[in-house]
N, C-alpha and C. Protein backbone atom coordinates (compact mmCIF):
# COMPACT_ATOMS: atom_id res chain seq x y z
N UNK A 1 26.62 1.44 -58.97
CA UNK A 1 26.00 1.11 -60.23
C UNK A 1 24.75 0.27 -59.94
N UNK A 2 23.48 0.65 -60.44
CA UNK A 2 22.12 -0.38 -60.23
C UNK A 2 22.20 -0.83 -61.48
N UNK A 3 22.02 -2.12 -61.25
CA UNK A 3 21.30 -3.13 -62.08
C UNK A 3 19.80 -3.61 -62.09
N UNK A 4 19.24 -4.21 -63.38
CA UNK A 4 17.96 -4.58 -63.10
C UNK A 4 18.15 -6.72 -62.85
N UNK A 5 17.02 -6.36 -62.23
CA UNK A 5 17.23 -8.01 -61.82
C UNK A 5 17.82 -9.24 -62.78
N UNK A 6 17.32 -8.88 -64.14
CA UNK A 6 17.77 -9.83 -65.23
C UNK A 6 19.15 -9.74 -65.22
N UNK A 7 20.09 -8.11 -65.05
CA UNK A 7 21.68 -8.52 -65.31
C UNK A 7 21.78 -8.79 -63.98
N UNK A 8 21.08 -9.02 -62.91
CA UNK A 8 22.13 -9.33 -62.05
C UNK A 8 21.64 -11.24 -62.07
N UNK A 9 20.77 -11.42 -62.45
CA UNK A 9 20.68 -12.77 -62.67
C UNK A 9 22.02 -13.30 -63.62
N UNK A 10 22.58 -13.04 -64.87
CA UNK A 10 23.32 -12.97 -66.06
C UNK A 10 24.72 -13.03 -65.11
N UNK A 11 24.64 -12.13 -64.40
CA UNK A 11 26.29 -12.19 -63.20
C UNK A 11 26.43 -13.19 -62.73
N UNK A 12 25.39 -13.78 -61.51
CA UNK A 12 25.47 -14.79 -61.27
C UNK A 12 25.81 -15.92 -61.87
N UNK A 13 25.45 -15.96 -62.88
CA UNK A 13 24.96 -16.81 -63.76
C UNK A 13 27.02 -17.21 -64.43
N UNK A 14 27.30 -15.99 -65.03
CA UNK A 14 28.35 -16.06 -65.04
C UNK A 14 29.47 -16.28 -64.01
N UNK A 15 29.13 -15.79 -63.16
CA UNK A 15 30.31 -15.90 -61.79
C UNK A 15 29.76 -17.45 -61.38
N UNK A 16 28.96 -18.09 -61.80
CA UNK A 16 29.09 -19.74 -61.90
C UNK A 16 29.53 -20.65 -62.42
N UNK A 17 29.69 -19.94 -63.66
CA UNK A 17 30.72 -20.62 -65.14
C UNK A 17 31.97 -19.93 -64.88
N UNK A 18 32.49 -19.62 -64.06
CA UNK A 18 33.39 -19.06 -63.94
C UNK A 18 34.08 -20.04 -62.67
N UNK A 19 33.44 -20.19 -61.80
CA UNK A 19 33.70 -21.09 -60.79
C UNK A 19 34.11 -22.56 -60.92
N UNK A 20 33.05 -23.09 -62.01
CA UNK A 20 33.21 -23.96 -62.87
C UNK A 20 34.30 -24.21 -63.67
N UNK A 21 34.58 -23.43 -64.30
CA UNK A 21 36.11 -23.70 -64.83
C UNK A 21 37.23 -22.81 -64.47
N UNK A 22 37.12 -23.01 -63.21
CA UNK A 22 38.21 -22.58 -62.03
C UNK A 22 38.59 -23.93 -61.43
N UNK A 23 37.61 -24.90 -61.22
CA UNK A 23 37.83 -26.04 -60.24
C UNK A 23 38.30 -26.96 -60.60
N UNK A 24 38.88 -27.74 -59.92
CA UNK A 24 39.39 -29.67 -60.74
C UNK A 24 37.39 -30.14 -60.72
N UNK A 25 37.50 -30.79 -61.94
CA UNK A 25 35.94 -31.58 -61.73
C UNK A 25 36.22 -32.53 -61.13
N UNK A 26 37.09 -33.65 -60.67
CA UNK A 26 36.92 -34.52 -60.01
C UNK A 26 37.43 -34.78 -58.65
N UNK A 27 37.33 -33.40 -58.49
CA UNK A 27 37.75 -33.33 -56.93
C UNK A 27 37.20 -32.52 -56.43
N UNK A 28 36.70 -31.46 -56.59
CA UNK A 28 36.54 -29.89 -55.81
C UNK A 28 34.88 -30.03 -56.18
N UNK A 29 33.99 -29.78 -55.14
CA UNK A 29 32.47 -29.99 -55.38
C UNK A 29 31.96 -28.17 -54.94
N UNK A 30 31.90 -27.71 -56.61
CA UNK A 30 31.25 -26.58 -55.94
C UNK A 30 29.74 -26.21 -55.87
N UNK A 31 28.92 -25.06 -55.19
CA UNK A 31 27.79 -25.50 -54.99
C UNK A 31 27.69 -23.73 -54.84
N UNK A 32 26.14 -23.10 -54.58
CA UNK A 32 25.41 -22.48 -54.41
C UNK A 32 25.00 -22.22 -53.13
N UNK A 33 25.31 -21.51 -52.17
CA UNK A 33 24.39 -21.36 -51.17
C UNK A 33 23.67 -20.56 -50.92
N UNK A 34 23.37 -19.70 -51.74
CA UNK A 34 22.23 -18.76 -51.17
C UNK A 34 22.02 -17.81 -52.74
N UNK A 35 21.01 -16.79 -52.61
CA UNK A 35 20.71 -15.87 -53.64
C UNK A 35 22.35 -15.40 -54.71
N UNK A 36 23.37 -15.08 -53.69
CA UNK A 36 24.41 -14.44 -54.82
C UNK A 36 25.73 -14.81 -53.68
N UNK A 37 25.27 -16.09 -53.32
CA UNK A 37 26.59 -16.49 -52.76
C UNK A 37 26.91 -18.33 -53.12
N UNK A 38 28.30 -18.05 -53.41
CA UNK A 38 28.75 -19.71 -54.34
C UNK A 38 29.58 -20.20 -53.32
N UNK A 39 30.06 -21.44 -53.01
CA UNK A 39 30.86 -22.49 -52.46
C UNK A 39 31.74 -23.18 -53.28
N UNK A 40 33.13 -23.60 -53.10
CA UNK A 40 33.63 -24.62 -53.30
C UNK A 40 34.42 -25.12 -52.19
N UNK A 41 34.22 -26.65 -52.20
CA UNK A 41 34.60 -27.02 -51.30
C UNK A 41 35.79 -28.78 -52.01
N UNK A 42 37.27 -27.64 -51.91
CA UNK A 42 38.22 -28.32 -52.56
C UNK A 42 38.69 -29.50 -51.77
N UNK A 43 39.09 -30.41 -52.61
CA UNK A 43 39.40 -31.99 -52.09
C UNK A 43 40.56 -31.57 -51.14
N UNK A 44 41.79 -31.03 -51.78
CA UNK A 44 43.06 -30.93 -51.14
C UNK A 44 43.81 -29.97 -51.46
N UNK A 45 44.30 -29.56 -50.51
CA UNK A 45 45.40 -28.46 -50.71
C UNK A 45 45.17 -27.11 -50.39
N UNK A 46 45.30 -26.24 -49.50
CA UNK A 46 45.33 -25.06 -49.09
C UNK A 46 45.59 -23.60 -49.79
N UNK A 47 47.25 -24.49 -50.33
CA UNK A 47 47.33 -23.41 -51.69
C UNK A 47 46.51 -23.58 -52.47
N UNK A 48 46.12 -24.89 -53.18
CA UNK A 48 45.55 -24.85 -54.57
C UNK A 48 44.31 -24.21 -54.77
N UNK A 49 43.98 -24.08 -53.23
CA UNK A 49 42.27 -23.27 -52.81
C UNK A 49 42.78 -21.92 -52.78
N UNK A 50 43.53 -21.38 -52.54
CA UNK A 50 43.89 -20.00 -52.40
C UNK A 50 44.18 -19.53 -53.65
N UNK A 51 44.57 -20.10 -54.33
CA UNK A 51 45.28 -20.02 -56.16
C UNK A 51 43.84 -20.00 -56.92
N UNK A 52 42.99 -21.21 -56.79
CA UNK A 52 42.13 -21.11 -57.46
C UNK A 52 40.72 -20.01 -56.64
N UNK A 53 40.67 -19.36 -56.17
CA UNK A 53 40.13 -18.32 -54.95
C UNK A 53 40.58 -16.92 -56.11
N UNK A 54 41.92 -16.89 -55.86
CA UNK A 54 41.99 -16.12 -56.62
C UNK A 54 41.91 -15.69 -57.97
N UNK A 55 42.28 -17.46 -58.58
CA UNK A 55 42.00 -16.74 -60.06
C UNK A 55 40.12 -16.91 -60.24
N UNK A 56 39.62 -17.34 -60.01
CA UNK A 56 38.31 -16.71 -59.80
C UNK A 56 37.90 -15.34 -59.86
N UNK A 57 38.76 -14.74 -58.77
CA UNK A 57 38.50 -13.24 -58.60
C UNK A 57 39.35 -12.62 -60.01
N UNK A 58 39.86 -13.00 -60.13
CA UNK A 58 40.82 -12.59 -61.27
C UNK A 58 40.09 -12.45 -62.51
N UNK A 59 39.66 -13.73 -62.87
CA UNK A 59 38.71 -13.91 -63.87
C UNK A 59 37.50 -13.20 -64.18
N UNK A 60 36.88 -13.26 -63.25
CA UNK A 60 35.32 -12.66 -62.80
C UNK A 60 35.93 -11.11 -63.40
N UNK A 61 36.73 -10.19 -62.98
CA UNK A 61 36.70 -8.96 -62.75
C UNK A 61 37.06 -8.53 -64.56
N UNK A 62 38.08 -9.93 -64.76
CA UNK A 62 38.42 -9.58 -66.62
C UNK A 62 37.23 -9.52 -67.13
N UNK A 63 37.19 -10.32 -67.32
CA UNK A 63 35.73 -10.79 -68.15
C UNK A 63 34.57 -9.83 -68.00
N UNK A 64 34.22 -9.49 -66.81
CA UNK A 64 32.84 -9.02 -67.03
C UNK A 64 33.10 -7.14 -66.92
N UNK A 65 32.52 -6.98 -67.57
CA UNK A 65 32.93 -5.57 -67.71
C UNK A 65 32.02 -4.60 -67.00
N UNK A 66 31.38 -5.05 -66.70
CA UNK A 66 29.78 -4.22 -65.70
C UNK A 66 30.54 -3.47 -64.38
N UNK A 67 31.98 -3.43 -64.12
CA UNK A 67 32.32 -3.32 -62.74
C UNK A 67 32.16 -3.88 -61.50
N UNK A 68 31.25 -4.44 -61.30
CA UNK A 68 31.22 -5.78 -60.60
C UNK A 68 32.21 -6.38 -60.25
N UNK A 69 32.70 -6.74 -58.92
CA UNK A 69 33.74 -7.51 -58.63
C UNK A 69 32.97 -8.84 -57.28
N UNK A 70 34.09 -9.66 -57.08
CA UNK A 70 33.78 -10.71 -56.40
C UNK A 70 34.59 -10.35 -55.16
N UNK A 71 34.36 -10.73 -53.57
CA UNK A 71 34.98 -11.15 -52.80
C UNK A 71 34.53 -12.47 -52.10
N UNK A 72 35.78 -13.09 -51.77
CA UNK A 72 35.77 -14.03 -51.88
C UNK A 72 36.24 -14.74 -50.03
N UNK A 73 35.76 -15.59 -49.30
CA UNK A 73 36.27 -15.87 -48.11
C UNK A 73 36.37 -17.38 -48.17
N UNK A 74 38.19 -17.21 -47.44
CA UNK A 74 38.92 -18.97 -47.53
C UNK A 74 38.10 -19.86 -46.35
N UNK A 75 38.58 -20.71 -45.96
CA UNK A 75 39.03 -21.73 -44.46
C UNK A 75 39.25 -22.77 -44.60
N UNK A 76 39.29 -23.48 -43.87
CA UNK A 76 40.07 -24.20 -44.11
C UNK A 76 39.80 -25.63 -42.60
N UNK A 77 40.52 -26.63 -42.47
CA UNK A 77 39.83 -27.41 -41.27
C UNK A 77 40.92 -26.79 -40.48
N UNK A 78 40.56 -27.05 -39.39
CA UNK A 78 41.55 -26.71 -38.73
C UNK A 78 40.88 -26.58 -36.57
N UNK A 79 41.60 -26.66 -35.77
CA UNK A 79 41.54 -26.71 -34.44
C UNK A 79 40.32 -26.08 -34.08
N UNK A 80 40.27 -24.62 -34.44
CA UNK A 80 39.84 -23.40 -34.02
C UNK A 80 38.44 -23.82 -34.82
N UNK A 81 38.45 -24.13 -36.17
CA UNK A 81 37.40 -24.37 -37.07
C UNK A 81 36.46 -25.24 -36.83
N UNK A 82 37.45 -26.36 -36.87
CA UNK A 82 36.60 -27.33 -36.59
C UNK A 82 36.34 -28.26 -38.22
N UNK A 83 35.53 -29.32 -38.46
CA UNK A 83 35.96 -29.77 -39.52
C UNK A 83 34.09 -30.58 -40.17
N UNK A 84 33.11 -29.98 -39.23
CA UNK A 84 31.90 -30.09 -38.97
C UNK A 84 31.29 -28.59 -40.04
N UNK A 85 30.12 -28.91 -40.65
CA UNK A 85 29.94 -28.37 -42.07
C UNK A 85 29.16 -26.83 -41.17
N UNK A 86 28.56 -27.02 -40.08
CA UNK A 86 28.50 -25.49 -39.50
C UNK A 86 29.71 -24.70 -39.27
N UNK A 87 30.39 -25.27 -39.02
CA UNK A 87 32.08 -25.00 -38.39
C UNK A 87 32.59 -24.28 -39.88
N UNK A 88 32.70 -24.87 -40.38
CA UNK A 88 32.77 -24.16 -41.64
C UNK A 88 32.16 -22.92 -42.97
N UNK A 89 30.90 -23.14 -42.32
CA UNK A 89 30.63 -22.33 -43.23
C UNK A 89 30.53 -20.81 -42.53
N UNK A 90 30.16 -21.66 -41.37
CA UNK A 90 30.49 -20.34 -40.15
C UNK A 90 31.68 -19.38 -40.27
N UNK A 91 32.87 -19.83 -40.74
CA UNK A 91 34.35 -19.07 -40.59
C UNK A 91 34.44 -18.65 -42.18
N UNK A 92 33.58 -19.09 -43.25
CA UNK A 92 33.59 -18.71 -44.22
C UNK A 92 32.85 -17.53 -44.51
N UNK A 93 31.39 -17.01 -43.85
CA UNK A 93 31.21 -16.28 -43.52
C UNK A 93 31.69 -15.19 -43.21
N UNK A 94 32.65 -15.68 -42.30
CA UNK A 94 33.30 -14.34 -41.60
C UNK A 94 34.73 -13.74 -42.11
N UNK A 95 35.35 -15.15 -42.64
CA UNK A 95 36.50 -14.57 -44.02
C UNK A 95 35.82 -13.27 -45.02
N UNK A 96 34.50 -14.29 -45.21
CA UNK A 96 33.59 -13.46 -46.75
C UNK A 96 33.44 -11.79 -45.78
N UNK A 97 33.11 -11.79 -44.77
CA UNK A 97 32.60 -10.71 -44.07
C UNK A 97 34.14 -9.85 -44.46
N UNK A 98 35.15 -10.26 -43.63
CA UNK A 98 36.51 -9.80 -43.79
C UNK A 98 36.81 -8.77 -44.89
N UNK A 99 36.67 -9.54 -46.20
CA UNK A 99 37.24 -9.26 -47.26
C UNK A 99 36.40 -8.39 -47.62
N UNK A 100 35.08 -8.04 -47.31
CA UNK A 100 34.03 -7.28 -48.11
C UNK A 100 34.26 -5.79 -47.22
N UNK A 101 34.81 -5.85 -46.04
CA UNK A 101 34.97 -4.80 -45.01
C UNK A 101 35.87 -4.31 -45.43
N UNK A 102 37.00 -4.67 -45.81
CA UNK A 102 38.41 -4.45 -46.30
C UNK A 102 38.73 -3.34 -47.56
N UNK A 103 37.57 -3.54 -48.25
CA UNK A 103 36.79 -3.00 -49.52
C UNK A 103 37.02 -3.94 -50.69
N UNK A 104 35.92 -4.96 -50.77
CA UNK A 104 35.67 -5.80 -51.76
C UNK A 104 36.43 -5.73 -52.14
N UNK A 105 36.32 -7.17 -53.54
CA UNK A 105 37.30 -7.48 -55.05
C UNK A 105 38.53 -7.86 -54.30
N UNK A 106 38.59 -8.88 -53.48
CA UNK A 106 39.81 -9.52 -52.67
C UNK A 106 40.19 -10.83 -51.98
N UNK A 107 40.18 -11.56 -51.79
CA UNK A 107 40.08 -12.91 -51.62
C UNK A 107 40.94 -12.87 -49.62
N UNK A 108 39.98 -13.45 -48.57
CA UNK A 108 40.13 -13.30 -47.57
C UNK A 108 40.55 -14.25 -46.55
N UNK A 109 41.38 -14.87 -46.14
CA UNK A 109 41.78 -16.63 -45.82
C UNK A 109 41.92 -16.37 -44.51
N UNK A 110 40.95 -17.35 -43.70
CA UNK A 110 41.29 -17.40 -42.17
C UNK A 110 42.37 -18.03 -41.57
N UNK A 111 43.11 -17.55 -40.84
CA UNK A 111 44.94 -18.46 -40.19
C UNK A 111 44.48 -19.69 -40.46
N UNK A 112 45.29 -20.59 -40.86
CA UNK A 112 45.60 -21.55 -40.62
C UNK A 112 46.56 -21.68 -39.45
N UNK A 113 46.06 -23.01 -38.62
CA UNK A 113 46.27 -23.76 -37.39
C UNK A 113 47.04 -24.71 -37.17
């Protein structure tokens, strides 16, 4: 399906308010990193990041009716990871890579250590 730049601005846009009230506000700091890729980076809890990961994806796919789906990549700190903000975004990357190989609209979590 092509879009013109304005709806895919409107997606974004939404898959941000969507993120937004997915998260605890006073704990979970989410953020933007690039053209059509979002961050959150949750205070605590592994599950509660995997739960809220998914209902994200969950949400995103109700709601917007364009067909459009989200995938989504976990991590977490850990040995292998590391707990250093390259270290991380690095394995998030490659979760995100994971899940999009897999065939999108799926939420992708690297082992935990």
């Amino acid at each position: 399906m092509t879009h013109c730049q304005e709806t895919g601005d409107q997606i974004r846009a939404f898959l941000g308010k969507v993120i937004l009230f997915s998260v605890r506000e006073s704990v979970d700091i989410p953020f933007r990193f690039g053209r059509d890729v979002f961050g959150v980076v949750c205070g605590i809890g592994y599950t509660f990041c995997m739960l809220a990961c998914e209902r994200i994806r969950q949400r995103f796919a109700a709601d917007y009716a364009c067909g459009c789906t989200v995938s989504i990549g976990l991590t977490t700190r850990s040995l292998e990871v590391g707990s250093d903000q390259a270290g991380l975004l690095s394995a998030c990357e490659r979760a995100l890579y994971q899940a999009k190989s897999l065939g999108c609209n799926r939420v992708w979590a690297t082992p935990i250590l």
